[in-house]
Protein backbone atom coordinates (compact mmCIF):
# COMPACT_ATOMS: atom_id res chain seq x y z
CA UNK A 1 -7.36 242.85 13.48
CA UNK A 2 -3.94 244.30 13.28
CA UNK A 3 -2.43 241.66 15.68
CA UNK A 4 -3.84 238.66 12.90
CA UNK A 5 -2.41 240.91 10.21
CA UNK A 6 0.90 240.86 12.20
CA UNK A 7 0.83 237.48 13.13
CA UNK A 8 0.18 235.86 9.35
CA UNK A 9 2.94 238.68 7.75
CA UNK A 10 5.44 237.02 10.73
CA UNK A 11 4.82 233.61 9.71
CA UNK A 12 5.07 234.24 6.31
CA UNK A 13 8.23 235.39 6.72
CA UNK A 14 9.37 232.92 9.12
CA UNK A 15 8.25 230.29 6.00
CA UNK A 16 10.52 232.33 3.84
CA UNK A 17 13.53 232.78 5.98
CA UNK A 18 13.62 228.82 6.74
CA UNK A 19 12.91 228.16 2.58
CA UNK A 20 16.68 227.10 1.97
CA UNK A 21 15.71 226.40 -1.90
CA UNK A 22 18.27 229.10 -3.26
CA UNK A 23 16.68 230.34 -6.56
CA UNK A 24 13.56 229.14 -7.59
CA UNK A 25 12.57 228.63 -11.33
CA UNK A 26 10.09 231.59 -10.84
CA UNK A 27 12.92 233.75 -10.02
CA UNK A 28 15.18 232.61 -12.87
CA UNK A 29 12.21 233.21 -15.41
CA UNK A 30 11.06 236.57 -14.09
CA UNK A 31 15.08 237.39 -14.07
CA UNK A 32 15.59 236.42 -17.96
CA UNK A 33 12.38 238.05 -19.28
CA UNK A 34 13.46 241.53 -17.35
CA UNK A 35 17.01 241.24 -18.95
CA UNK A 36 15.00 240.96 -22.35
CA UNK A 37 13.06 243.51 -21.93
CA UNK A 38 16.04 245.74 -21.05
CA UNK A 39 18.00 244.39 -24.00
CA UNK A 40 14.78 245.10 -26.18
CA UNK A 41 14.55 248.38 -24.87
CA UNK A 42 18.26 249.18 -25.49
CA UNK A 43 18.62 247.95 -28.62
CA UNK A 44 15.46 250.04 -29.70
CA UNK A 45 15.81 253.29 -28.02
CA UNK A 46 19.89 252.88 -27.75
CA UNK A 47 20.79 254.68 -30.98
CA UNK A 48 18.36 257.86 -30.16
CA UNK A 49 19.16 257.92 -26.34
CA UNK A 50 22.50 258.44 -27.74
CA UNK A 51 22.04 260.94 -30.05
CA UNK A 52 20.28 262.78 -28.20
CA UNK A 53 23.16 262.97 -25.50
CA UNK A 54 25.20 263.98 -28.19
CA UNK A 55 23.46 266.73 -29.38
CA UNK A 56 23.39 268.15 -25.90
CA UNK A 57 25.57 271.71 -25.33
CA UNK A 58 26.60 273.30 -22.12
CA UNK A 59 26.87 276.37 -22.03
């Protein structure tokens, strides 16, 4: 059992080392919905974060 395990998580891989596609349009979507999300998130939570970092004393 392990050595089929091994043997389809080499080949797979294998397929993936030889793929000489670059980025796919998979990639490039999942890429500019996480930037969204971060610039979402930023632009939401940005002016509290802040604040709050402000408000912080050492003493």
């Amino acid at each position: 059992m392990l050595t089929s395990l091994w043997l389809r998580i080499e080949s797979a891989a294998r397929r993936l080392a030889d793929d000489e596609r670059g980025v796919t349009t998979e990639h490039v979507i999942w890429i500019a919905a996480l930037a969204a999300l971060a610039l979402t998130i930023t632009a939401l939570f940005g002016p509290k974060i802040l604040a709050a970092a402000q408000a912080v004393s050492f003493q």
